[in-house]
N, C-alpha and C. Protein backbone atom coordinates (compact mmCIF):
# COMPACT_ATOMS: atom_id res chain seq x y z
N UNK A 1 0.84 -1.17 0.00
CA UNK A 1 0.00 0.00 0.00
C UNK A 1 0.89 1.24 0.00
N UNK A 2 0.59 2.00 -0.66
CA UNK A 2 1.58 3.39 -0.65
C UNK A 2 1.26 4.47 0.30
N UNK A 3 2.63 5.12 1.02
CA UNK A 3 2.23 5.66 1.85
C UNK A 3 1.40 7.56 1.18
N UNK A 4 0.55 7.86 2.10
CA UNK A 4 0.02 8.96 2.27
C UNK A 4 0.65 10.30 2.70
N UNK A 5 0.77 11.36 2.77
CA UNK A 5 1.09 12.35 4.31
C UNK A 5 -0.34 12.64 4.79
N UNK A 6 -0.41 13.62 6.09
CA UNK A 6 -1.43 14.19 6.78
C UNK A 6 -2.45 14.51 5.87
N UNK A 7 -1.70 15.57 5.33
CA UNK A 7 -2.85 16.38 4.72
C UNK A 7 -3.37 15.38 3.67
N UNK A 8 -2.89 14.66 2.58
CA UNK A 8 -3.97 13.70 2.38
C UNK A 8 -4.84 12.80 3.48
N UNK A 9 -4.61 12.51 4.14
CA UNK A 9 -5.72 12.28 5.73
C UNK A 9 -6.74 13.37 6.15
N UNK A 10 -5.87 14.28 5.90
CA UNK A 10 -7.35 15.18 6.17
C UNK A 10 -8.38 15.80 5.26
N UNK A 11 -8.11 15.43 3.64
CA UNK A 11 -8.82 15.23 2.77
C UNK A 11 -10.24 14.54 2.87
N UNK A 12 -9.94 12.98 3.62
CA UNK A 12 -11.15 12.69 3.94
C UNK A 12 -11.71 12.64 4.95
N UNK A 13 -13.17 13.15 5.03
CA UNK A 13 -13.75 13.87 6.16
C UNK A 13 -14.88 12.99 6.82
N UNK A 14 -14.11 12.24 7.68
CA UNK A 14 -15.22 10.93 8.18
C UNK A 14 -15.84 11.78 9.51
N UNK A 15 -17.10 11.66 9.89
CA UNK A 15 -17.58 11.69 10.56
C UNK A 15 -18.94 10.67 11.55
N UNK A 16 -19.10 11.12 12.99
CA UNK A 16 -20.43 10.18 13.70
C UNK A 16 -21.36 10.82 13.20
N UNK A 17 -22.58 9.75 13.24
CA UNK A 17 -23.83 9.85 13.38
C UNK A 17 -24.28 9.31 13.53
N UNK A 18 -26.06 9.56 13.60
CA UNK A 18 -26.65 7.88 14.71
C UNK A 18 -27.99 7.72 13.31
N UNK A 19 -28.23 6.63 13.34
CA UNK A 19 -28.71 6.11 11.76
C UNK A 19 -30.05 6.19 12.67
N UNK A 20 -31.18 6.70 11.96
CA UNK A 20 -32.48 7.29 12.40
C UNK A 20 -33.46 6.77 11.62
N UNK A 21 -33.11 5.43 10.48
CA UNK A 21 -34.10 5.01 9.77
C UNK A 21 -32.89 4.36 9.26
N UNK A 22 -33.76 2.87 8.58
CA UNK A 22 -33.13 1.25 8.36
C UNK A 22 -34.22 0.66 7.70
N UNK A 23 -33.92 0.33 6.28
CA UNK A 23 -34.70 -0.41 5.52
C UNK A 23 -33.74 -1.71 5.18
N UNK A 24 -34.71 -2.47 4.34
CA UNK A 24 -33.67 -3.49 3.84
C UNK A 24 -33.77 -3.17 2.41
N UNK A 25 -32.87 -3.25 2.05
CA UNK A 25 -32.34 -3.54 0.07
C UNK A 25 -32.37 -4.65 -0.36
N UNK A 26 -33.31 -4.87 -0.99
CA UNK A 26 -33.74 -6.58 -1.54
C UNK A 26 -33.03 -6.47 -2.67
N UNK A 27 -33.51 -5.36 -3.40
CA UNK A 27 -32.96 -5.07 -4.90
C UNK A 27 -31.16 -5.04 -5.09
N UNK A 28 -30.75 -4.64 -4.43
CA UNK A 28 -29.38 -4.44 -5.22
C UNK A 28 -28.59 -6.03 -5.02
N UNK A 29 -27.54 -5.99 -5.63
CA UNK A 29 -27.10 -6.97 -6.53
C UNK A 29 -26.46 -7.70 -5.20
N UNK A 30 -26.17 -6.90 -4.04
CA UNK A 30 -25.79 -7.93 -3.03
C UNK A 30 -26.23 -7.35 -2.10
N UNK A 31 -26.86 -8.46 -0.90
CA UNK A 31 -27.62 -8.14 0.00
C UNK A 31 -27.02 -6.89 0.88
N UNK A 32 -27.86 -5.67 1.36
CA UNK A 32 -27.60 -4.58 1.59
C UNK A 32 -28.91 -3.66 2.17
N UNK A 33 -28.39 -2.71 3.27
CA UNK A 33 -29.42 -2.13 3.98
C UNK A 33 -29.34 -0.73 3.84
N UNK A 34 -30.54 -0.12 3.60
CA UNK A 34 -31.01 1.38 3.20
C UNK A 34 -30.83 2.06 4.73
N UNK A 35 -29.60 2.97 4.56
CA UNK A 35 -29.31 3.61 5.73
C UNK A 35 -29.65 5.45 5.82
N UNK A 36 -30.48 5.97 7.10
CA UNK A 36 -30.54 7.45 6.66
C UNK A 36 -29.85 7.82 8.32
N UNK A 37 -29.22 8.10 8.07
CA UNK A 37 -28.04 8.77 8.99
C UNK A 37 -27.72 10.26 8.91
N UNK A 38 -28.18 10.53 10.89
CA UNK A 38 -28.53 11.89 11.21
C UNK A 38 -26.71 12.39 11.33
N UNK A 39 -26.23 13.61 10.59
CA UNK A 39 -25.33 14.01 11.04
C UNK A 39 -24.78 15.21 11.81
N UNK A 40 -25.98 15.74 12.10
CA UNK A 40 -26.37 16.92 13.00
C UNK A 40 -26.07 18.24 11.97
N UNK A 41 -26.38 19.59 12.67
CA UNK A 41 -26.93 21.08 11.95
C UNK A 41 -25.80 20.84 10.99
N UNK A 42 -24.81 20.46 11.10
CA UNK A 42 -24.05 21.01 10.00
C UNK A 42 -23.70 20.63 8.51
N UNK A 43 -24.44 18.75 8.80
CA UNK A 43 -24.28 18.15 7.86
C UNK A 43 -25.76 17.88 7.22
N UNK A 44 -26.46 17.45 8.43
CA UNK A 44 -27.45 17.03 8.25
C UNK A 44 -27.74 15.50 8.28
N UNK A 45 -29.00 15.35 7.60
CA UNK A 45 -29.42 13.81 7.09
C UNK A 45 -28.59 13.21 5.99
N UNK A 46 -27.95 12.41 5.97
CA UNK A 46 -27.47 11.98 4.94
C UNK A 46 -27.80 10.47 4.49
N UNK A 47 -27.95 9.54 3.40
CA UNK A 47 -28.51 8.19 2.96
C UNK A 47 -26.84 7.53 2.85
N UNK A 48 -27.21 6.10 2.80
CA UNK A 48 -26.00 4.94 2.42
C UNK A 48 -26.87 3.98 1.81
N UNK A 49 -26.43 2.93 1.13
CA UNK A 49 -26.85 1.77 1.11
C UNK A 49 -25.19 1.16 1.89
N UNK A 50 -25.42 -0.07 2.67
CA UNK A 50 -24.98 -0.70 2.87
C UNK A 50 -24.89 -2.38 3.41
N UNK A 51 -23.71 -3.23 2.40
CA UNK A 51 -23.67 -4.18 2.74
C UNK A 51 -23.00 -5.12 3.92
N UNK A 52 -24.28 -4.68 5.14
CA UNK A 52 -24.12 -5.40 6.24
C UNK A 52 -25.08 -6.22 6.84
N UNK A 53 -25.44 -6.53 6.26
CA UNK A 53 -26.25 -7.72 6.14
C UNK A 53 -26.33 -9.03 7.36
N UNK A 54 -25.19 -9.55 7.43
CA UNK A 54 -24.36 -10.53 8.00
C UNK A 54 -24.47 -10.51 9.36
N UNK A 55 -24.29 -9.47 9.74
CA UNK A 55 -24.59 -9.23 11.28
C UNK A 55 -25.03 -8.35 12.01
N UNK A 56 -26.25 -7.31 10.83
CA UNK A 56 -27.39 -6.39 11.45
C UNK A 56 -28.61 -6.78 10.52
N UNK A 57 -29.24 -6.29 10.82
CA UNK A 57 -31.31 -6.27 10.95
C UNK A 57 -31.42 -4.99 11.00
N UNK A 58 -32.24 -3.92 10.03
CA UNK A 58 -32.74 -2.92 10.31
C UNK A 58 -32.79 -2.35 11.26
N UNK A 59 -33.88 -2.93 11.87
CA UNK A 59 -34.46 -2.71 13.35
C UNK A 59 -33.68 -2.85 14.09
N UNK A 60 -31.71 -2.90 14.30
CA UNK A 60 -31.04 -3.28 15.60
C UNK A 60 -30.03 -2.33 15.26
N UNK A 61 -30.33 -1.45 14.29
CA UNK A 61 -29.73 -0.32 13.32
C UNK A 61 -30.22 0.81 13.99
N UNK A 62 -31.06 0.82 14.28
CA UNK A 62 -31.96 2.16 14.75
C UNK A 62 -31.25 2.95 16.32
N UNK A 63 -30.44 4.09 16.02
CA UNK A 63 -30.44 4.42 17.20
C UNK A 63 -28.44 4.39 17.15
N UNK A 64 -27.74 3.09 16.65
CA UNK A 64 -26.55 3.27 16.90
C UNK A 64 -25.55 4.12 16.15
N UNK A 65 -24.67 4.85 16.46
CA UNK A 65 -23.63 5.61 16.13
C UNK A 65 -22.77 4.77 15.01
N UNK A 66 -22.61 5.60 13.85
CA UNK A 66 -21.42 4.84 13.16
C UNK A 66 -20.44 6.04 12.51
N UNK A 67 -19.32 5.42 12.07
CA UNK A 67 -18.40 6.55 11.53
C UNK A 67 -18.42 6.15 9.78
N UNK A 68 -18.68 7.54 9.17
CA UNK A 68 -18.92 7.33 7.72
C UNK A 68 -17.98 8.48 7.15
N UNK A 69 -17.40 8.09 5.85
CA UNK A 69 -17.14 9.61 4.84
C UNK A 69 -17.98 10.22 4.42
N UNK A 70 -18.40 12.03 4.70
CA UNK A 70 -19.28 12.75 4.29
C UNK A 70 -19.02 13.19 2.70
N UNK A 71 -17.70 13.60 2.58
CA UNK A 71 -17.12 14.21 0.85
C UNK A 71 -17.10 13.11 0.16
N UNK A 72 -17.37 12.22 0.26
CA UNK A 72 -17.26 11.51 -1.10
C UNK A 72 -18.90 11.80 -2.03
N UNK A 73 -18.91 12.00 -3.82
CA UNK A 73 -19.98 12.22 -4.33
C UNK A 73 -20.76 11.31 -4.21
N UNK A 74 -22.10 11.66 -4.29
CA UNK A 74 -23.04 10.36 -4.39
C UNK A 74 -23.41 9.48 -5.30
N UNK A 75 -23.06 8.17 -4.81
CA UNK A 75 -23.27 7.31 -5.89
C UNK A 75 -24.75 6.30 -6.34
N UNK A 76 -25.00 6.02 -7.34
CA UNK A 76 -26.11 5.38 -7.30
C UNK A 76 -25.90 4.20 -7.55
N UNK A 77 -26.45 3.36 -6.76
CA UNK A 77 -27.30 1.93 -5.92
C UNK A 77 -27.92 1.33 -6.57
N UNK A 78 -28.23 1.27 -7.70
CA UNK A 78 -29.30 0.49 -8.13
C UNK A 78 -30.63 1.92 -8.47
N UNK A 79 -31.52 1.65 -7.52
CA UNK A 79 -32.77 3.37 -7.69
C UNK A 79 -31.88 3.91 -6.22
N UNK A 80 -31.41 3.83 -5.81
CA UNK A 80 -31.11 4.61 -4.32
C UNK A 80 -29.27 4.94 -4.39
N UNK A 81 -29.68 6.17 -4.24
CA UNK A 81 -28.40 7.02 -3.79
C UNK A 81 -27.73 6.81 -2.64
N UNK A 82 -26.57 6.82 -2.57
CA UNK A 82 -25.87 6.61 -1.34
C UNK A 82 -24.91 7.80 -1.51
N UNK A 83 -25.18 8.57 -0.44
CA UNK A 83 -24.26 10.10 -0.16
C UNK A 83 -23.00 9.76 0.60
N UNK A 84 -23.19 8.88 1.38
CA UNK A 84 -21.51 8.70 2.48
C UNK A 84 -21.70 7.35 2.33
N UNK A 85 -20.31 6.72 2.45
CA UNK A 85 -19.53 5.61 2.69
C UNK A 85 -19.67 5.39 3.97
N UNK A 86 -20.43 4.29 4.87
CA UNK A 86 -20.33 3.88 6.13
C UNK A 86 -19.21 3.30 6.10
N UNK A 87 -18.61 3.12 7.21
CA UNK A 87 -17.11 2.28 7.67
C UNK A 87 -17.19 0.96 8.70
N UNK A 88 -16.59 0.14 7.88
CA UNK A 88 -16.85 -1.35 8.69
C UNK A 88 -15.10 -1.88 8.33
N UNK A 89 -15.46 -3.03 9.20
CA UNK A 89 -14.00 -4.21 9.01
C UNK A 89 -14.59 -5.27 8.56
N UNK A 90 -13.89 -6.49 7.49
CA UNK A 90 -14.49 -7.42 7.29
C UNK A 90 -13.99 -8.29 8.43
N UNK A 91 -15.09 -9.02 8.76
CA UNK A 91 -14.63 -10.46 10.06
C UNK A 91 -13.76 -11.71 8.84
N UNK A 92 -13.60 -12.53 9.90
CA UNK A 92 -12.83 -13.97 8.95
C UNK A 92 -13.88 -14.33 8.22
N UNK A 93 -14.80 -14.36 7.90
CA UNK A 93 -16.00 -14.75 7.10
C UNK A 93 -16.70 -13.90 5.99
N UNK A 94 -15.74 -12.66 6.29
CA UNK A 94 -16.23 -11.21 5.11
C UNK A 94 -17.29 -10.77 5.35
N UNK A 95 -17.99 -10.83 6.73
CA UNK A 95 -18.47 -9.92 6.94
C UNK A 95 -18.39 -8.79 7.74
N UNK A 96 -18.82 -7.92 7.23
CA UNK A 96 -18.38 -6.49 7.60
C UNK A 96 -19.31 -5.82 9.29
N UNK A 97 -18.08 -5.56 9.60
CA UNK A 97 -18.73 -4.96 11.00
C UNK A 97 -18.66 -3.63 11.41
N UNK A 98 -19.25 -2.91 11.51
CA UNK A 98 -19.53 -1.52 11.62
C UNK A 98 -18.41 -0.73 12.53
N UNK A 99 -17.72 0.33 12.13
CA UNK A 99 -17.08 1.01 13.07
C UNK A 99 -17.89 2.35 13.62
N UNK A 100 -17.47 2.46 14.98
CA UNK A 100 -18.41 3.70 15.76
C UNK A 100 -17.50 4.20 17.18
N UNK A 101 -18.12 5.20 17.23
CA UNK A 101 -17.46 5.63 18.60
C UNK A 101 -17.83 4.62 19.85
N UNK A 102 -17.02 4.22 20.61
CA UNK A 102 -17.44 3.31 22.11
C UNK A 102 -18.56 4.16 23.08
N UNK A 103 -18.15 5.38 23.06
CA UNK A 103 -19.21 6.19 23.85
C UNK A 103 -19.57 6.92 22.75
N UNK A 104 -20.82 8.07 23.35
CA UNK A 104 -21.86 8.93 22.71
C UNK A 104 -21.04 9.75 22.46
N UNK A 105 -20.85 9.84 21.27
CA UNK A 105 -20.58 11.30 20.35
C UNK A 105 -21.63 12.36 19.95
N UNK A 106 -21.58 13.61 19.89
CA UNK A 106 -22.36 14.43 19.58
C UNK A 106 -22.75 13.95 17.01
N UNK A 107 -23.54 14.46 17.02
CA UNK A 107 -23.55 13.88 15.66
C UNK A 107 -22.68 14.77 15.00
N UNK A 108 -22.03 14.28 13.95
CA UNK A 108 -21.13 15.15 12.97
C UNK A 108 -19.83 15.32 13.85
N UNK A 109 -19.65 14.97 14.95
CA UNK A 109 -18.16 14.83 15.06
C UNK A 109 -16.81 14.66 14.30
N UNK A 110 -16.20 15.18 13.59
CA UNK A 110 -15.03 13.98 13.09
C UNK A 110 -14.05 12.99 13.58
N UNK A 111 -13.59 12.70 12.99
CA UNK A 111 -12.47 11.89 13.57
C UNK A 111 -10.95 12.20 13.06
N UNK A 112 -10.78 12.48 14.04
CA UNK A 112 -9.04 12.91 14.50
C UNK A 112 -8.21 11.41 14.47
């Protein structure tokens, strides 16, 4: 992997927020969940699709903090736009597990 400096690091602008609505994505080409993630006054509401499937449920979505990229453009999903990149790790099995703050972050925080 080639190395970076800072200031490319601070190019991308990940931030918390707490996902305030969770659908499921039947439609797209791999199983994947319709995410609308609050990022508070400054960012706002922002959408994802994401494939995490593996080890969340909508409904167990509702409410938790995750860390996503806000600048990246939005891409389209199939019919659904996805504005930020949520951030996960894949497990030994490839599935992806969500990264988030351990405690309550205010929304739109970044990460340092």
């Amino acid at each position: 992997m080639a190395e970076i400096d800072f200031d490319d690091f601070l190019k991308v602008d990940i931030r918390a927020g707490r996902v305030i609505r969770a659908e499921p994505y039947p439609e797209a080409r791999t199983p994947a969940i319709k995410l609308w993630i609050d990022f508070g006054p400054g960012i706002g509401e922002r959408k994802s699709s994401a494939q995490i499937t593996a080890h969340y449920t909508p409904e167990a979505l509702i409410g938790r903090q995750v860390l996503a990229v806000v600048n990246f453009p939005p891409r389209q999903i199939g019919r659904f736009v996805s504005e930020v990149l949520v951030l996960g790790v894949s497990d030994a099995q490839g599935g992806i597990v969500l990264i988030g703050p351990d405690r309550d972050v205010p929304p739109g925080g970044r990460l340092h």
